[in-house]
PDB file of N, CA and C in Angstrom:
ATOM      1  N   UNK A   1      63.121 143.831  75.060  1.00  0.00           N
ATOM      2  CA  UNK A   1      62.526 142.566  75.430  1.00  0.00           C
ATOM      3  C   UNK A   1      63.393 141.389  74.989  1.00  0.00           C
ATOM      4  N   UNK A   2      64.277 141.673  73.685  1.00  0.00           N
ATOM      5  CA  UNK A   2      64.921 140.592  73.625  1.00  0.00           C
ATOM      6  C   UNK A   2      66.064 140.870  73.971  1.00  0.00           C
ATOM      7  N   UNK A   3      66.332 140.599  75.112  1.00  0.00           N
ATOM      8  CA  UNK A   3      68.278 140.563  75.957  1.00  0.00           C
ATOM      9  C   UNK A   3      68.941 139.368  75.702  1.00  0.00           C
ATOM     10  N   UNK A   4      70.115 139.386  75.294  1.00  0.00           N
ATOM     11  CA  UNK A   4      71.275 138.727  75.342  1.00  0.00           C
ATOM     12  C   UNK A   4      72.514 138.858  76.227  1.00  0.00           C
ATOM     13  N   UNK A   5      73.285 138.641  76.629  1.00  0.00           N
ATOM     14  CA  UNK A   5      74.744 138.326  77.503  1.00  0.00           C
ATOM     15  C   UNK A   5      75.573 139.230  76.323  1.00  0.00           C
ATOM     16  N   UNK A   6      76.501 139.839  76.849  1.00  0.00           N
ATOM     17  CA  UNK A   6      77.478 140.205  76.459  1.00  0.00           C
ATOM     18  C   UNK A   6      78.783 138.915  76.485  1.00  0.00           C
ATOM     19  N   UNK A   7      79.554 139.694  75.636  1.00  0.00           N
ATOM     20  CA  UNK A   7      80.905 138.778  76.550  1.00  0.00           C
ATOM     21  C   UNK A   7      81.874 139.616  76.851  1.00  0.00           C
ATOM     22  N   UNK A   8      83.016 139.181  77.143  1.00  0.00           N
ATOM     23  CA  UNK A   8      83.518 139.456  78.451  1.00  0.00           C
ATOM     24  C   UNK A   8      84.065 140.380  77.832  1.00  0.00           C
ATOM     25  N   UNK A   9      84.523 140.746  77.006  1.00  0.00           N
ATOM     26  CA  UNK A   9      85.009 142.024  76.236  1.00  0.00           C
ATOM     27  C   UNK A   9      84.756 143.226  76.505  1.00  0.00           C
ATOM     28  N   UNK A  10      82.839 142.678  75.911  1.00  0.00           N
ATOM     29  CA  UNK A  10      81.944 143.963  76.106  1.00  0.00           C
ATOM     30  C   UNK A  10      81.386 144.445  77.396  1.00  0.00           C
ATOM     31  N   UNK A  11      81.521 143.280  78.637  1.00  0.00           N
ATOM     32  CA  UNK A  11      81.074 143.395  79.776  1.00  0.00           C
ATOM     33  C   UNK A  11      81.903 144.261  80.229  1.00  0.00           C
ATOM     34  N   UNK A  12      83.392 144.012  80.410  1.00  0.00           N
ATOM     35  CA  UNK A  12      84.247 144.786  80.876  1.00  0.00           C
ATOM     36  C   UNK A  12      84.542 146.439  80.139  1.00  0.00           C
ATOM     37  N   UNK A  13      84.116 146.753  78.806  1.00  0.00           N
ATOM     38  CA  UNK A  13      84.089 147.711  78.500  1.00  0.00           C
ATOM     39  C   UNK A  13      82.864 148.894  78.576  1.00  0.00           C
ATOM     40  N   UNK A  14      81.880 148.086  78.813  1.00  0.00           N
ATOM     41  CA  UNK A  14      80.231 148.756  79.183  1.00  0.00           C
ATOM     42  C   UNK A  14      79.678 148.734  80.371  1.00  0.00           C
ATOM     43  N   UNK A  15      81.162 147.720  81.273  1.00  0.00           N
ATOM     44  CA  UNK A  15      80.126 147.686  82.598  1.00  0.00           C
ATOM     45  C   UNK A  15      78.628 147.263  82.789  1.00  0.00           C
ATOM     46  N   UNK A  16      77.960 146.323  81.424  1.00  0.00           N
ATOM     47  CA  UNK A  16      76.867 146.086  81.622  1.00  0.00           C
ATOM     48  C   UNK A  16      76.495 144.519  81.780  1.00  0.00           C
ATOM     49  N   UNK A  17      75.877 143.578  81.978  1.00  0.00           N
ATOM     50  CA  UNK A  17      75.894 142.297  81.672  1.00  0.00           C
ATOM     51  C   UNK A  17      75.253 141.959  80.420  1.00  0.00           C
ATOM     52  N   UNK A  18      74.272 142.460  80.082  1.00  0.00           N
ATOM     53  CA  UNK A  18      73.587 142.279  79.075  1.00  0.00           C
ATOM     54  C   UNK A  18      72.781 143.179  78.326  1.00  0.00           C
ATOM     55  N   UNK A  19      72.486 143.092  77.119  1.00  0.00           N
ATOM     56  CA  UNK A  19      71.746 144.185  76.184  1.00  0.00           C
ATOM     57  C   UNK A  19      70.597 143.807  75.164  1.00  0.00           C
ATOM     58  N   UNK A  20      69.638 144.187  74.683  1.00  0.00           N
ATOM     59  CA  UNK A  20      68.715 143.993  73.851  1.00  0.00           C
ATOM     60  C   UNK A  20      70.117 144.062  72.418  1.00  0.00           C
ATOM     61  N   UNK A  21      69.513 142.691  72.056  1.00  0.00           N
ATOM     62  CA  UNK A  21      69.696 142.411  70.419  1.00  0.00           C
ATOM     63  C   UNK A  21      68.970 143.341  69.285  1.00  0.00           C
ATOM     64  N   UNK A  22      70.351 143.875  68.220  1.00  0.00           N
ATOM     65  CA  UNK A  22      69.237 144.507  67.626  1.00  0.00           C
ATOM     66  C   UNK A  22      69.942 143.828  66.338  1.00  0.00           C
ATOM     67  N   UNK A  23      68.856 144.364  64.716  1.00  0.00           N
ATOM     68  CA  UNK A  23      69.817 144.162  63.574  1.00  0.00           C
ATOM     69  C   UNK A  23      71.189 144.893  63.051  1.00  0.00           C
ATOM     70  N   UNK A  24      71.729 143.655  62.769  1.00  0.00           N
ATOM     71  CA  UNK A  24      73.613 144.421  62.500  1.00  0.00           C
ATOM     72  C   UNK A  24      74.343 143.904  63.446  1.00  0.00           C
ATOM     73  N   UNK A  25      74.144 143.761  65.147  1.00  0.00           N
ATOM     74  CA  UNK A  25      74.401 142.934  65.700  1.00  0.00           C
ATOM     75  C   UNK A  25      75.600 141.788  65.679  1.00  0.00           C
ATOM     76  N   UNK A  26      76.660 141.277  66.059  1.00  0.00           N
ATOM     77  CA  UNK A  26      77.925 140.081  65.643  1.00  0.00           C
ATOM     78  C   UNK A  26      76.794 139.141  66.626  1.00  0.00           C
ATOM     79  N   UNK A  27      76.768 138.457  66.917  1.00  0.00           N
ATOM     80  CA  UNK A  27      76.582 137.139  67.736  1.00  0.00           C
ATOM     81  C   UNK A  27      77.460 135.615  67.842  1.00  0.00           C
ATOM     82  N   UNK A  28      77.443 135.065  69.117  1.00  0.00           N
ATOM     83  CA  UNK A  28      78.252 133.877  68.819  1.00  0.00           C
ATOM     84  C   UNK A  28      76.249 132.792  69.509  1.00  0.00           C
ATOM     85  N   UNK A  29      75.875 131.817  68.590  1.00  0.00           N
ATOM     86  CA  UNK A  29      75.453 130.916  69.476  1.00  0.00           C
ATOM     87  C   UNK A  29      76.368 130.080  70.526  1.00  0.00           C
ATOM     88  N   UNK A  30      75.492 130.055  71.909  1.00  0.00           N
ATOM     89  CA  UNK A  30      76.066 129.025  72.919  1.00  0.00           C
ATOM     90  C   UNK A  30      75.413 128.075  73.121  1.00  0.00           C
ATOM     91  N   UNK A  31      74.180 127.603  72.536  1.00  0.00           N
ATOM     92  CA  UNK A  31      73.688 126.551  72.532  1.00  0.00           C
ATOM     93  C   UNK A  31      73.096 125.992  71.437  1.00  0.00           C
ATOM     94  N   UNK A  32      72.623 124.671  71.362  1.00  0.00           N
ATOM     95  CA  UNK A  32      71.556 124.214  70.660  1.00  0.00           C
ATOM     96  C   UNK A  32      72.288 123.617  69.904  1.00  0.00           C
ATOM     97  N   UNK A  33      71.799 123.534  67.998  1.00  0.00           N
ATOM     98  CA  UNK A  33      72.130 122.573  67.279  1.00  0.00           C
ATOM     99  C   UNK A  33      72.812 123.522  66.565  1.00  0.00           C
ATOM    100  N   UNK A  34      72.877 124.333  66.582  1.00  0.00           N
ATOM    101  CA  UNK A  34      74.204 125.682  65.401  1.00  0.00           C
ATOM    102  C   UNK A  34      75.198 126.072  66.728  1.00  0.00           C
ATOM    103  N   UNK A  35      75.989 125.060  68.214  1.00  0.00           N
ATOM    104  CA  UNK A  35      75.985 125.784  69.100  1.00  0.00           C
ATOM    105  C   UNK A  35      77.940 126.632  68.207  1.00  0.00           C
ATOM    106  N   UNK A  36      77.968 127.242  68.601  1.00  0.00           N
ATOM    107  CA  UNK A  36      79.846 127.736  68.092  1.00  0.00           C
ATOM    108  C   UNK A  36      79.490 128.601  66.671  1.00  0.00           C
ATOM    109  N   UNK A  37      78.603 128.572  65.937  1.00  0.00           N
ATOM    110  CA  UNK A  37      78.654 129.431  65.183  1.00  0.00           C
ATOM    111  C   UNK A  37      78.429 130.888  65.264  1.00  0.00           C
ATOM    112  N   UNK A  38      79.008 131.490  64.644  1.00  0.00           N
ATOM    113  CA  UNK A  38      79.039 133.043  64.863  1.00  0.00           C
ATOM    114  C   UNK A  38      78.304 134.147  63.477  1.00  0.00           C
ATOM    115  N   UNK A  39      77.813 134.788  63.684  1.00  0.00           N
ATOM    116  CA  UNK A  39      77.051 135.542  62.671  1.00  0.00           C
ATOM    117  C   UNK A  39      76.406 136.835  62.751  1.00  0.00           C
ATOM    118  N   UNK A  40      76.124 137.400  61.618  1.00  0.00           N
ATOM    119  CA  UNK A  40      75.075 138.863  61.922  1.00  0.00           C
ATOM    120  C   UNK A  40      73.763 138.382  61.951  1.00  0.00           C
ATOM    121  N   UNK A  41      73.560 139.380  62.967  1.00  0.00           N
ATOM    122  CA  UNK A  41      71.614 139.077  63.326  1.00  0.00           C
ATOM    123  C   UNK A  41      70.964 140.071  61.888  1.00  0.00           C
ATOM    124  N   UNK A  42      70.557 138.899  61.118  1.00  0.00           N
ATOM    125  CA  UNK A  42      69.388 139.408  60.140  1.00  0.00           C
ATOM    126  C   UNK A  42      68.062 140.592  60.363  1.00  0.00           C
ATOM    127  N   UNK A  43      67.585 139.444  61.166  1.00  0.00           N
ATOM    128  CA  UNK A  43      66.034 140.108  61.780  1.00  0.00           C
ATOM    129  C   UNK A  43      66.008 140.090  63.311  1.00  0.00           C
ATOM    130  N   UNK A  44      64.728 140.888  63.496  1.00  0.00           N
ATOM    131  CA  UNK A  44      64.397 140.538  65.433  1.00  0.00           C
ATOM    132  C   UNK A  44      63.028 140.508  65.014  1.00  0.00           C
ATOM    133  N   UNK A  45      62.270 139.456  65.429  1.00  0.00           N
ATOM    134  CA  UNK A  45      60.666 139.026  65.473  1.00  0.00           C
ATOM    135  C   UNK A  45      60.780 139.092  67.231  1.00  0.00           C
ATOM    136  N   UNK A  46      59.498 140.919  67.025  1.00  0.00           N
ATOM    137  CA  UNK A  46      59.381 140.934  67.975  1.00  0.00           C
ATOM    138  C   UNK A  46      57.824 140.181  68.511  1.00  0.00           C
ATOM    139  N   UNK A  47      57.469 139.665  67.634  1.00  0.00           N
ATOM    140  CA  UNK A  47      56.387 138.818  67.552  1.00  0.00           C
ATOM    141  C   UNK A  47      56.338 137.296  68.161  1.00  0.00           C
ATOM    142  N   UNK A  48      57.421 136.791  68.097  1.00  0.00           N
ATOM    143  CA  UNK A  48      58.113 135.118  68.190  1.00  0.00           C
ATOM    144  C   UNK A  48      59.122 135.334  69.274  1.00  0.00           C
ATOM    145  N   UNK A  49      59.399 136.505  69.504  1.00  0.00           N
ATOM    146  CA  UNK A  49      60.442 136.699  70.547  1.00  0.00           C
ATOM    147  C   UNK A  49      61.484 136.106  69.971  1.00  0.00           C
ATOM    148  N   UNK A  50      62.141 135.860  68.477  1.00  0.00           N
ATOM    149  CA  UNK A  50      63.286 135.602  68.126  1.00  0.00           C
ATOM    150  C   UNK A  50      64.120 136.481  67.523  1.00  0.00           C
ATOM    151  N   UNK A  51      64.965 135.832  67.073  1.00  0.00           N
ATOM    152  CA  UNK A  51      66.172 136.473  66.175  1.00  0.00           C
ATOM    153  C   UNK A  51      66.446 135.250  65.430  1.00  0.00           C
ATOM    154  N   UNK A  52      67.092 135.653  63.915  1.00  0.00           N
ATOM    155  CA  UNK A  52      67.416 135.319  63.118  1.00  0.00           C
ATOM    156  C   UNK A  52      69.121 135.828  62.312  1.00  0.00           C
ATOM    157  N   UNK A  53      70.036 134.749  62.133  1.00  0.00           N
ATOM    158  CA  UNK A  53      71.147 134.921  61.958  1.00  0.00           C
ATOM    159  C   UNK A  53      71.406 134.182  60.964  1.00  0.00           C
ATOM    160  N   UNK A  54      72.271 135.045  60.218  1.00  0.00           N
ATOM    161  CA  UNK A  54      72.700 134.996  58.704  1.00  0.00           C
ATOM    162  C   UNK A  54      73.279 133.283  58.013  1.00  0.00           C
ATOM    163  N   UNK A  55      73.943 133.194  59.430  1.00  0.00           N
ATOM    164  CA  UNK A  55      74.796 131.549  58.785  1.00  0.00           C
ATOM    165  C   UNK A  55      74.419 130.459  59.638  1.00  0.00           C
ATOM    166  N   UNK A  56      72.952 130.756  60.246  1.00  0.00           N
ATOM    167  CA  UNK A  56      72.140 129.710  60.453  1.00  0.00           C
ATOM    168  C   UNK A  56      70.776 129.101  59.858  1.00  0.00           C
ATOM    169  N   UNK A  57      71.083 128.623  59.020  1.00  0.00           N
ATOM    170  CA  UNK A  57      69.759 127.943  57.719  1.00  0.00           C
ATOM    171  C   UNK A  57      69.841 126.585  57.863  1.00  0.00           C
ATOM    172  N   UNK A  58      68.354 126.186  57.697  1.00  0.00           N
ATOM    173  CA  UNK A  58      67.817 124.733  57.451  1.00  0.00           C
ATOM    174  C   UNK A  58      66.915 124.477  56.009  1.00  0.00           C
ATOM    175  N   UNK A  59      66.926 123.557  55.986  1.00  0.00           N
ATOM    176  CA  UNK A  59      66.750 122.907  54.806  1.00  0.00           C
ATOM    177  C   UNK A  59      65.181 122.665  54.331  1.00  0.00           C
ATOM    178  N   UNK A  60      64.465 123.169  53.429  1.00  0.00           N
ATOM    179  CA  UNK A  60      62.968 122.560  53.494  1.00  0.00           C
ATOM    180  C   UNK A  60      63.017 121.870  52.872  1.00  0.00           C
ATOM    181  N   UNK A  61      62.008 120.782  52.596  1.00  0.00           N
ATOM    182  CA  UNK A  61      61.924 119.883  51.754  1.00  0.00           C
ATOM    183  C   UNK A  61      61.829 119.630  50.702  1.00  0.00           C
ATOM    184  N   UNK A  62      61.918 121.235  50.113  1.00  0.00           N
ATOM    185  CA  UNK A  62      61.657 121.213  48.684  1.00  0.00           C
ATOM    186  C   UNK A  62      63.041 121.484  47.841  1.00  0.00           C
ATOM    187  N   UNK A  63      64.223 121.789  49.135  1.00  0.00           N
ATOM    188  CA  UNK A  63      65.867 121.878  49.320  1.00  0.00           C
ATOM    189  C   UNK A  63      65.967 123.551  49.255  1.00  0.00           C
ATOM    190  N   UNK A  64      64.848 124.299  48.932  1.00  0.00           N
ATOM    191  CA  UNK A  64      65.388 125.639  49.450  1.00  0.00           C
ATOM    192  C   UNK A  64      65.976 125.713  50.873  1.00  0.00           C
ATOM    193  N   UNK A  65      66.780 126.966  51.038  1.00  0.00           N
ATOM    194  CA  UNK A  65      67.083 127.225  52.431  1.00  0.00           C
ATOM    195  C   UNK A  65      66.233 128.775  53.404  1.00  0.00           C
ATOM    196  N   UNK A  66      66.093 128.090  54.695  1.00  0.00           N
ATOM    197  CA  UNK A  66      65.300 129.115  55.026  1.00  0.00           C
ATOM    198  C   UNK A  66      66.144 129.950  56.350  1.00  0.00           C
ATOM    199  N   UNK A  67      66.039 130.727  56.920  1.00  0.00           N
ATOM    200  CA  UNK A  67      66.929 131.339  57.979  1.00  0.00           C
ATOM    201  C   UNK A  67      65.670 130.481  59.229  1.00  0.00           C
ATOM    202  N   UNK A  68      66.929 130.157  60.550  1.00  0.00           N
ATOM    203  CA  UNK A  68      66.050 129.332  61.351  1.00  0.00           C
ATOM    204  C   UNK A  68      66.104 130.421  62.655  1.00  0.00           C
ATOM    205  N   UNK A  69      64.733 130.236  62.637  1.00  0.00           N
ATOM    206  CA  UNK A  69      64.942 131.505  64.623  1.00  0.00           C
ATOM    207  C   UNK A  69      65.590 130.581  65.300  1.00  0.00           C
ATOM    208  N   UNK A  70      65.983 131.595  66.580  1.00  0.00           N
ATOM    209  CA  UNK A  70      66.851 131.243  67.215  1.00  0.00           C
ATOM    210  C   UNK A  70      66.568 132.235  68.408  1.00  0.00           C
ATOM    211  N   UNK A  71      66.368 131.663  70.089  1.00  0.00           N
ATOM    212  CA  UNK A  71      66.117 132.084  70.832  1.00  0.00           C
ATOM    213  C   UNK A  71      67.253 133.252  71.417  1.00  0.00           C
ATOM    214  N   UNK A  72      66.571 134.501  71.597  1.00  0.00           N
ATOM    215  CA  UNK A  72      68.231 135.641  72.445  1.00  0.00           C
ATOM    216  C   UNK A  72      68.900 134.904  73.547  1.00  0.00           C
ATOM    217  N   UNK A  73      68.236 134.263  74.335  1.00  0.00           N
ATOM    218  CA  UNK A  73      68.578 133.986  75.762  1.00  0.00           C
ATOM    219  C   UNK A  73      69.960 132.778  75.137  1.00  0.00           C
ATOM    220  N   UNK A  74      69.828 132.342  74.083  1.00  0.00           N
ATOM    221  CA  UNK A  74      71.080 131.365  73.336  1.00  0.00           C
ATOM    222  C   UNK A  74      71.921 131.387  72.770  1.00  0.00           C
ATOM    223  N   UNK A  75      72.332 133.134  72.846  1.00  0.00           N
ATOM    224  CA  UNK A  75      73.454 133.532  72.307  1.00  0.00           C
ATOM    225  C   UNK A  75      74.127 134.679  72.676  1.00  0.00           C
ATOM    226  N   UNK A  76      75.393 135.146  72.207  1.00  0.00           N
ATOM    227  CA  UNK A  76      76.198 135.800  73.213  1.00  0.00           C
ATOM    228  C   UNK A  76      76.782 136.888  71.920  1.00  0.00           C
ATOM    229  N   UNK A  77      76.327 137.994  72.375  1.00  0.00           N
ATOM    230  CA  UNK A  77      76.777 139.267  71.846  1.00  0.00           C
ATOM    231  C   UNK A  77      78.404 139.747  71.811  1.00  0.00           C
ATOM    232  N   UNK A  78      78.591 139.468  70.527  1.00  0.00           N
ATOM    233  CA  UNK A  78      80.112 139.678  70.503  1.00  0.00           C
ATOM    234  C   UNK A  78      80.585 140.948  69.687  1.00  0.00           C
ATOM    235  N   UNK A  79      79.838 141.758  69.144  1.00  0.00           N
ATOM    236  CA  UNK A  79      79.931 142.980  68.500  1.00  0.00           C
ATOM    237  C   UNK A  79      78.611 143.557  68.572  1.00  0.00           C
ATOM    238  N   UNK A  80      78.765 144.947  68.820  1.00  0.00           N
ATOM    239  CA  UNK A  80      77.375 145.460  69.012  1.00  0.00           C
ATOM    240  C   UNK A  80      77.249 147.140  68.351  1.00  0.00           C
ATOM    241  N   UNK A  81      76.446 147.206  67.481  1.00  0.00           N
ATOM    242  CA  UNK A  81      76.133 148.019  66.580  1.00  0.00           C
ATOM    243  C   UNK A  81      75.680 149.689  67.317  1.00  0.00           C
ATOM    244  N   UNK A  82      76.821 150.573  67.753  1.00  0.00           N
ATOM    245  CA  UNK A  82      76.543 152.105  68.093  1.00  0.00           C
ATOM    246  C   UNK A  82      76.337 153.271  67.586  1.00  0.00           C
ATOM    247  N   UNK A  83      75.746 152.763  66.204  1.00  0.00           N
ATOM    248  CA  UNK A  83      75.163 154.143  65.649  1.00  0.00           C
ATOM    249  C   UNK A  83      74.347 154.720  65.843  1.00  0.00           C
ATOM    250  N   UNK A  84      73.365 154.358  66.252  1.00  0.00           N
ATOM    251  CA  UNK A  84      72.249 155.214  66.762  1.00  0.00           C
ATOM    252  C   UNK A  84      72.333 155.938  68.134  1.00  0.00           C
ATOM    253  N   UNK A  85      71.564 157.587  68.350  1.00  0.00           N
ATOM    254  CA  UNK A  85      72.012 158.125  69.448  1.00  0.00           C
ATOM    255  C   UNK A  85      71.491 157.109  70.968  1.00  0.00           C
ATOM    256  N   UNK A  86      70.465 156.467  70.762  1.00  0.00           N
ATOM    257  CA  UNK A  86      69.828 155.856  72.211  1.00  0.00           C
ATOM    258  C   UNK A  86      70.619 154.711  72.556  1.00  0.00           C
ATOM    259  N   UNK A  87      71.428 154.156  71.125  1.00  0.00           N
ATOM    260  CA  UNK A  87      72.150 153.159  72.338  1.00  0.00           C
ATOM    261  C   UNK A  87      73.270 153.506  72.365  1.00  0.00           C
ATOM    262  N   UNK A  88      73.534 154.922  72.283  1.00  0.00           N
ATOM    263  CA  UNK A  88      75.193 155.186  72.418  1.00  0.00           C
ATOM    264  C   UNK A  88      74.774 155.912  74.183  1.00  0.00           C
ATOM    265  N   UNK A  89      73.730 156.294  74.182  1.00  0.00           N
ATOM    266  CA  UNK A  89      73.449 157.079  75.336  1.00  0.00           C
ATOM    267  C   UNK A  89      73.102 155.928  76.587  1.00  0.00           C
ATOM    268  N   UNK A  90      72.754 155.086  75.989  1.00  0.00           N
ATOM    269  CA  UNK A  90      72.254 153.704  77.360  1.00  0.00           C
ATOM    270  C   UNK A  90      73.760 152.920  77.330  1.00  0.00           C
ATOM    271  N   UNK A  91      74.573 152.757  76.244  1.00  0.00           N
ATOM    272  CA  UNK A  91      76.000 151.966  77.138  1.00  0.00           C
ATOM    273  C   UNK A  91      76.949 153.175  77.905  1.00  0.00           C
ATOM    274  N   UNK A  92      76.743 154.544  77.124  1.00  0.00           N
ATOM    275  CA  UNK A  92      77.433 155.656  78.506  1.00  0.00           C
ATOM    276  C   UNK A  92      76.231 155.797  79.821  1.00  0.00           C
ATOM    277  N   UNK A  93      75.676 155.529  79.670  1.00  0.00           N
ATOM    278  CA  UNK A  93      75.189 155.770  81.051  1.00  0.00           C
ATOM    279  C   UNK A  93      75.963 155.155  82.225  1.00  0.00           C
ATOM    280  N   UNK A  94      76.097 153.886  82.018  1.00  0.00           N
ATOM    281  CA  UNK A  94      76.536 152.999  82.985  1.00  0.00           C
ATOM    282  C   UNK A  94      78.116 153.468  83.083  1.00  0.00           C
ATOM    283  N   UNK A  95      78.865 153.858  81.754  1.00  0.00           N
ATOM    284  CA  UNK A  95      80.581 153.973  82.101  1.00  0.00           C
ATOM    285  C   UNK A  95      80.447 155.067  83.025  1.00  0.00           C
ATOM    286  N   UNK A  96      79.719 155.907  83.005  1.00  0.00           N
ATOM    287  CA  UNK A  96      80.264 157.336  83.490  1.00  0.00           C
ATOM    288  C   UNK A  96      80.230 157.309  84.828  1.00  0.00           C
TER     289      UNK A  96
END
Protein backbone atom coordinates (compact mmCIF):
# COMPACT_ATOMS: atom_id res chain seq x y z
CA UNK A 1 0.00 0.00 0.00
CA UNK A 2 2.78 2.23 0.48
CA UNK A 3 4.56 2.53 -3.19
CA UNK A 4 7.30 4.65 -4.05
CA UNK A 5 9.24 5.33 -7.61
CA UNK A 6 12.29 3.74 -8.07
CA UNK A 7 15.10 5.48 -9.76
CA UNK A 8 16.51 5.02 -12.71
CA UNK A 9 19.12 2.65 -11.57
CA UNK A 10 16.70 0.43 -10.03
CA UNK A 11 14.11 0.84 -12.80
CA UNK A 12 16.47 -0.27 -15.34
CA UNK A 13 17.75 -3.15 -13.26
CA UNK A 14 14.16 -4.56 -12.02
CA UNK A 15 12.32 -3.58 -14.93
CA UNK A 16 9.80 -2.27 -12.45
CA UNK A 17 8.58 1.40 -11.92
CA UNK A 18 7.83 1.26 -8.53
CA UNK A 19 7.81 -0.76 -5.17
CA UNK A 20 6.28 -0.80 -1.65
CA UNK A 21 8.65 0.93 0.92
CA UNK A 22 9.80 -1.14 3.52
CA UNK A 23 12.23 -0.66 6.80
CA UNK A 24 16.08 -0.54 5.89
CA UNK A 25 15.08 0.95 2.76
CA UNK A 26 17.91 4.13 1.18
CA UNK A 27 15.45 6.88 0.08
CA UNK A 28 16.08 10.27 -1.58
CA UNK A 29 13.05 12.94 -0.72
CA UNK A 30 11.75 14.81 -3.97
CA UNK A 31 9.64 17.05 -2.41
CA UNK A 32 8.47 19.21 0.32
CA UNK A 33 10.46 20.97 3.05
CA UNK A 34 13.46 18.11 3.60
CA UNK A 35 13.22 18.10 -0.50
CA UNK A 36 17.25 16.54 -1.54
CA UNK A 37 17.78 14.80 1.53
CA UNK A 38 18.60 11.25 1.52
CA UNK A 39 18.17 8.62 4.33
CA UNK A 40 17.12 5.14 5.85
CA UNK A 41 13.45 4.58 6.29
CA UNK A 42 13.08 4.10 10.14
CA UNK A 43 9.44 3.05 10.31
CA UNK A 44 6.28 2.40 7.90
CA UNK A 45 2.88 3.55 9.71
CA UNK A 46 0.72 1.48 8.09
CA UNK A 47 -1.87 3.31 9.97
CA UNK A 48 -1.02 7.14 8.68
CA UNK A 49 0.01 5.74 5.44
CA UNK A 50 3.55 7.15 6.22
CA UNK A 51 7.09 6.60 6.50
CA UNK A 52 9.55 7.92 8.61
CA UNK A 53 13.32 8.70 7.83
CA UNK A 54 16.25 8.83 9.92
CA UNK A 55 17.72 12.46 8.93
CA UNK A 56 14.43 14.01 8.81
CA UNK A 57 13.52 15.60 12.41
CA UNK A 58 11.66 18.61 13.67
CA UNK A 59 11.85 20.38 16.55
CA UNK A 60 9.16 20.40 19.54
CA UNK A 61 8.84 23.00 21.64
CA UNK A 62 10.22 21.71 24.42
CA UNK A 63 13.64 21.43 21.81
CA UNK A 64 13.51 17.64 21.82
CA UNK A 65 13.68 16.16 18.35
CA UNK A 66 11.05 14.06 16.89
CA UNK A 67 11.24 11.94 13.45
CA UNK A 68 8.66 13.79 10.98
CA UNK A 69 6.31 11.45 8.60
CA UNK A 70 6.70 11.84 5.41
CA UNK A 71 4.38 10.86 2.58
CA UNK A 72 5.77 7.49 0.05
CA UNK A 73 4.31 9.10 -2.98
CA UNK A 74 7.42 12.00 -1.99
CA UNK A 75 10.19 10.09 -2.30
CA UNK A 76 12.34 8.07 -4.48
CA UNK A 77 13.83 4.70 -3.67
CA UNK A 78 17.42 4.64 -4.12
CA UNK A 79 18.54 1.37 -2.37
CA UNK A 80 16.29 -1.35 -1.65
CA UNK A 81 16.63 -3.96 1.01
CA UNK A 82 16.63 -8.02 -0.63
CA UNK A 83 16.80 -10.13 2.12
CA UNK A 84 13.83 -11.50 2.52
CA UNK A 85 12.59 -14.47 0.20
CA UNK A 86 9.14 -12.47 -1.09
CA UNK A 87 10.85 -9.57 -2.25
CA UNK A 88 13.65 -11.30 -3.85
CA UNK A 89 10.89 -13.41 -5.61
CA UNK A 90 8.56 -10.21 -6.71
CA UNK A 91 11.76 -8.12 -8.28
CA UNK A 92 12.69 -11.68 -10.27
CA UNK A 93 9.52 -12.06 -11.42
CA UNK A 94 9.50 -9.21 -13.68
CA UNK A 95 13.53 -9.78 -14.89
CA UNK A 96 12.90 -13.19 -16.05
Amino acid sequence: MLVSTLSKELRAKYKRRNLSVRKGDKVKIMRGEFKGITGEVLNVSLKDYTIYVDSVKSKKANGTEVPRPISPSNVMLTEIITEDKERRDLLERKTK
